[in-house]
C-alpha atoms as a PDB file:
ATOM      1  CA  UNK A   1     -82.518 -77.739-131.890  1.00  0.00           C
ATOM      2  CA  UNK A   2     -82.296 -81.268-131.180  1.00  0.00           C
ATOM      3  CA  UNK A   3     -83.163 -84.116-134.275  1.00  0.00           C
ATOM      4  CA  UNK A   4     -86.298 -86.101-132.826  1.00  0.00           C
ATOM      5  CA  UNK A   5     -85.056 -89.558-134.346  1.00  0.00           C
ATOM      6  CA  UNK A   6     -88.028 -91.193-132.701  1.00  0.00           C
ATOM      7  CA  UNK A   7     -90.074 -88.948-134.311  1.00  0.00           C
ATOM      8  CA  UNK A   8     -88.685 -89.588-137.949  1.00  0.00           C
ATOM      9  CA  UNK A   9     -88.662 -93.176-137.170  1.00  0.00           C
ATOM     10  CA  UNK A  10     -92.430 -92.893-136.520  1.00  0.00           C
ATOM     11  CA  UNK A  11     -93.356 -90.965-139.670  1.00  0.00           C
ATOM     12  CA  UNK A  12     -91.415 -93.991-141.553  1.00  0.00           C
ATOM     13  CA  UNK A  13     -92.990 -96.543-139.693  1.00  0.00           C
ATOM     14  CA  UNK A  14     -96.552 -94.922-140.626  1.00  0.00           C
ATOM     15  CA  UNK A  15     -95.711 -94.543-144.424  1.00  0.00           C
ATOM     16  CA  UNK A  16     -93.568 -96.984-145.597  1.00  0.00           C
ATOM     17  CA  UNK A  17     -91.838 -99.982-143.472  1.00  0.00           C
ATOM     18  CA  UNK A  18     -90.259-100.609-140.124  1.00  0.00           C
ATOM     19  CA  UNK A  19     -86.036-100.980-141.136  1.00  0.00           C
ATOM     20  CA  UNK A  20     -84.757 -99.146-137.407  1.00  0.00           C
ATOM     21  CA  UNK A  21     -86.465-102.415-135.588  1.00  0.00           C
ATOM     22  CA  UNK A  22     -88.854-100.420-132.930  1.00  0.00           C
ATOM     23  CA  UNK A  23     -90.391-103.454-132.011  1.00  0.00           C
ATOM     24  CA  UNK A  24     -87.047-104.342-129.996  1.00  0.00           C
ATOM     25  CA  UNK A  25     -86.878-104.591-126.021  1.00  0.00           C
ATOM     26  CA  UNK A  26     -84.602-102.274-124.797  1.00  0.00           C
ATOM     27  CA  UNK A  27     -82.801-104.443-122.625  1.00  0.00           C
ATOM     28  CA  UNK A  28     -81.181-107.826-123.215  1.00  0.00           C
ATOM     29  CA  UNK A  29     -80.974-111.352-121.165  1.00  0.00           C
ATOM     30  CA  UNK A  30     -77.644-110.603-120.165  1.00  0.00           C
ATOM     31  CA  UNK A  31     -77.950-107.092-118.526  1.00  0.00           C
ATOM     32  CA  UNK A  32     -80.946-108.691-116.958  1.00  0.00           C
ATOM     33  CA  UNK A  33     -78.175-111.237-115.323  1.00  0.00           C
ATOM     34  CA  UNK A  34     -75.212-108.679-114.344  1.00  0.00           C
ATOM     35  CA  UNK A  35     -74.545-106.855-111.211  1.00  0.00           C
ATOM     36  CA  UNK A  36     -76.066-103.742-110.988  1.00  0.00           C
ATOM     37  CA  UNK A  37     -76.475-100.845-108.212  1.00  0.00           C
ATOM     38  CA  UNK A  38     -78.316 -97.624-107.811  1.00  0.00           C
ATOM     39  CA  UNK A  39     -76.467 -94.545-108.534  1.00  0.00           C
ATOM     40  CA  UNK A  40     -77.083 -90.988-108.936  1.00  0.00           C
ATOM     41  CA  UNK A  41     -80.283 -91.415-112.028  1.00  0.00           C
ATOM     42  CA  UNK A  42     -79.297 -94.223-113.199  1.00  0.00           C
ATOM     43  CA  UNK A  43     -77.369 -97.573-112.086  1.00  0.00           C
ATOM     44  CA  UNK A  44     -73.968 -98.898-111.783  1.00  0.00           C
ATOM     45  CA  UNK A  45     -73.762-101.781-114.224  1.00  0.00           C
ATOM     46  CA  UNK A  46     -71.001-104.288-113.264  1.00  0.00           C
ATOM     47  CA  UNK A  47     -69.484-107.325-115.210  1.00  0.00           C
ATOM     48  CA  UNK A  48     -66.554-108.769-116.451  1.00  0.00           C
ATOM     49  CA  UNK A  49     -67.056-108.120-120.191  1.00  0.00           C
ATOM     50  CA  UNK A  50     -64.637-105.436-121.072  1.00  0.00           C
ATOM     51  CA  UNK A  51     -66.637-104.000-123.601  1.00  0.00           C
ATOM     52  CA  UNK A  52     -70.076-102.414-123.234  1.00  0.00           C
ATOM     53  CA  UNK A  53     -72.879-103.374-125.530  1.00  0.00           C
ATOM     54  CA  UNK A  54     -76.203-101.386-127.125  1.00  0.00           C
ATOM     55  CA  UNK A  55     -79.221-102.574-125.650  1.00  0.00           C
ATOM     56  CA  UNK A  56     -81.625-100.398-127.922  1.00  0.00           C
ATOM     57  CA  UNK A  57     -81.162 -99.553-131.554  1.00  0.00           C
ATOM     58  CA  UNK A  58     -80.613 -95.655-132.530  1.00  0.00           C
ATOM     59  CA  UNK A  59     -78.865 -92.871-133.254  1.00  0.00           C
ATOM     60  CA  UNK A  60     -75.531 -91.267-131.289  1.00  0.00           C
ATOM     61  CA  UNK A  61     -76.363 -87.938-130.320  1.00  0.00           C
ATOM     62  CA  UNK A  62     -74.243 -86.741-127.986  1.00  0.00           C
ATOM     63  CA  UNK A  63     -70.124 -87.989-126.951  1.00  0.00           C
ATOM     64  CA  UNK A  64     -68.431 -86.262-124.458  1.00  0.00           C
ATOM     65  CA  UNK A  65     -67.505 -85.790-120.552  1.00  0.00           C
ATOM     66  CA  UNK A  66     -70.735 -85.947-118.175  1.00  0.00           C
ATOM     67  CA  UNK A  67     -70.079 -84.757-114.526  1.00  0.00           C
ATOM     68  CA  UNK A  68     -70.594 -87.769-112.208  1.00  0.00           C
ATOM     69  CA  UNK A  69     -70.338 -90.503-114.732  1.00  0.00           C
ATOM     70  CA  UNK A  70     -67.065 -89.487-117.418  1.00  0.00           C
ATOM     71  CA  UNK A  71     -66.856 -90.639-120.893  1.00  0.00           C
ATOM     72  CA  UNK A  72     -70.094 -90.972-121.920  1.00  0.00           C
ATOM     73  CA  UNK A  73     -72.258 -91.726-124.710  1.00  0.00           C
ATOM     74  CA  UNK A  74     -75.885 -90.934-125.549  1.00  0.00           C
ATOM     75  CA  UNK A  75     -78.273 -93.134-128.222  1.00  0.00           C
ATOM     76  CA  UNK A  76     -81.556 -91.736-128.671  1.00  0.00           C
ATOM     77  CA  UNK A  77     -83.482 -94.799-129.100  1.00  0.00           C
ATOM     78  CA  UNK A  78     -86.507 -96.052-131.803  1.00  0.00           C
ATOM     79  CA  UNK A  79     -88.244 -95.773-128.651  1.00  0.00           C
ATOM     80  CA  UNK A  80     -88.102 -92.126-127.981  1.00  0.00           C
ATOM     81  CA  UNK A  81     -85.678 -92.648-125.167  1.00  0.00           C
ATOM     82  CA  UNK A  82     -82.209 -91.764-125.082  1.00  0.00           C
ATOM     83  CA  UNK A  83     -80.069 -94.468-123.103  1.00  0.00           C
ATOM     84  CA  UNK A  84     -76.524 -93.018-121.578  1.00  0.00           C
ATOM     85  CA  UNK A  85     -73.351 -95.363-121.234  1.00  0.00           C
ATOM     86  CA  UNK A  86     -71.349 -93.318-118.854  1.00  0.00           C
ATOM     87  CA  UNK A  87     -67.911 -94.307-117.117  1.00  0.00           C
ATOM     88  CA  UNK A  88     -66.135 -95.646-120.840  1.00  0.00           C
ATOM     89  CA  UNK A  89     -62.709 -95.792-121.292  1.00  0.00           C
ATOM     90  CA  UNK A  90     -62.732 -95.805-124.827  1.00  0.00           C
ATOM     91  CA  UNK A  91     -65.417 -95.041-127.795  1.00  0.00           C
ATOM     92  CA  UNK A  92     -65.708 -97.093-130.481  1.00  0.00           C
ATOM     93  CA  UNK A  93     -68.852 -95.456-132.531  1.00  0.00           C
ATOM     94  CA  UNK A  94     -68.938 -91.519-134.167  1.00  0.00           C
ATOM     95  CA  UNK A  95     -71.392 -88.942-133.639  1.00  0.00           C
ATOM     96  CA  UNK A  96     -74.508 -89.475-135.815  1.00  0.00           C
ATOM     97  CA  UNK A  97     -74.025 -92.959-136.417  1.00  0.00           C
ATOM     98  CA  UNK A  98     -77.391 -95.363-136.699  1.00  0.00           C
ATOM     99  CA  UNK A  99     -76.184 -98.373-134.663  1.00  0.00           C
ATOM    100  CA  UNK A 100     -77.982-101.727-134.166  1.00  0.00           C
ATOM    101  CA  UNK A 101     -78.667-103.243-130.705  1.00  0.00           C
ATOM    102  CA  UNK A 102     -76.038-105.466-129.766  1.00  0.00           C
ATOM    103  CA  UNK A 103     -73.153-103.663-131.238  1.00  0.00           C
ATOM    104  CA  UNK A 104     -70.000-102.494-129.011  1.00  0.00           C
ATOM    105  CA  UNK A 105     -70.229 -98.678-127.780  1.00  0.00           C
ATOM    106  CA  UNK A 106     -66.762 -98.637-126.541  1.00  0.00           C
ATOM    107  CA  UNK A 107     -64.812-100.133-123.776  1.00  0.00           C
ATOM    108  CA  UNK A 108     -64.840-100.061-119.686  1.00  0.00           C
ATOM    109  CA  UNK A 109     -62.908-101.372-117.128  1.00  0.00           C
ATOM    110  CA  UNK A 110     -64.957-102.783-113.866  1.00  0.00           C
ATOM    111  CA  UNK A 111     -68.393-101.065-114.169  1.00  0.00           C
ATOM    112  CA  UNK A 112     -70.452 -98.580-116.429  1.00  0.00           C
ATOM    113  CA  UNK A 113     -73.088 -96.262-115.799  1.00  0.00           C
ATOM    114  CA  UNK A 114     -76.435 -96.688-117.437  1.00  0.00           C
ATOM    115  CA  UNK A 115     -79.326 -93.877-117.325  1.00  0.00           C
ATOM    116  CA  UNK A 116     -82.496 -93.709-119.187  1.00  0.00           C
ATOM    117  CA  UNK A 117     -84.133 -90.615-119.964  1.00  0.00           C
ATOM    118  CA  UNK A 118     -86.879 -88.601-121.962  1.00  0.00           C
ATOM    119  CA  UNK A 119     -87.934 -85.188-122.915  1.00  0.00           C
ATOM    120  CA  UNK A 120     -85.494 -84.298-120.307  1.00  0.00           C
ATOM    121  CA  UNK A 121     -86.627 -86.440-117.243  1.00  0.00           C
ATOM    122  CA  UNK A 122     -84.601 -89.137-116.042  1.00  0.00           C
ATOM    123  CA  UNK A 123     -86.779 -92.249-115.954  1.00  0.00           C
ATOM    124  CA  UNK A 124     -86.813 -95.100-113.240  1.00  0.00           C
ATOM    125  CA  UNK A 125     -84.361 -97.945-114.659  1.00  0.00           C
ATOM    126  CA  UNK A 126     -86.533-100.510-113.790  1.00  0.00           C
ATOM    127  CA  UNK A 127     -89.649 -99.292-115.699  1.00  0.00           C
ATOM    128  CA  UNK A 128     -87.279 -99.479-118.844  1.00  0.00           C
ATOM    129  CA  UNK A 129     -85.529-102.634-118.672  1.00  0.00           C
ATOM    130  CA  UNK A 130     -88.931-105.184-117.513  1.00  0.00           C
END
């Protein structure tokens, strides 16, 4: 079974105080600004930044090879939603690890793939990132 870290972040939230920042948009200015195309769920994010960026605080649940987007990294969110940075070159977090927004996943050369999903439906990109 899966650890609901929305869930847990809720019953904290409720009970004592808010320290894994749910109150945070899950996108930033500067995705808002890149390139991006549709592809497969998700989009094709392209910039010149070498390195790819959290947009959404949480938890690393899942590294590994996905089919159709590579390397690829999986944070279930405060939010409930788990945000997937496919198409890395490298990896620069561990599996488990609580990570803020902002801080580097890994690297990428041109483009990376970004998907949003939750309780197992992929979710349209732009409902998530308004």
């Amino acid at each position: 079974t899966n650890l609901n870290f929305a869930s847990i972040n809720s019953f904290y939230n409720k009970y004592f105080t808010n320290i894994f920042k749910s109150n945070e948009l899950p996108v930033n200015n500067e995705f808002i600004e890149e390139s991006y195309e549709e592809y497969e769920n998700g989009v094709k994010v392209i910039n010149e930044s070498e390195n790819v960026t959290l947009l959404n605080s949480g938890i690393v649940i899942y590294i590994g090879e996905k089919e159709e987007y590579g390397k690829t990294i999986i944070i279930q969110q405060s939010d409930g939603i788990d945000a997937w940075y496919g198409g890395l070159n490298s990896i620069d977090v561990k599996l488990y690890d609580y990570i803020d927004k902002g801080t580097i996943l890994g690297g990428k050369e041109e483009y990376y793939y970004l998907l949003f999903q939750k309780e197992g439906e992929f979710l349209n990109y732009e409902d998530v990132i308004k």
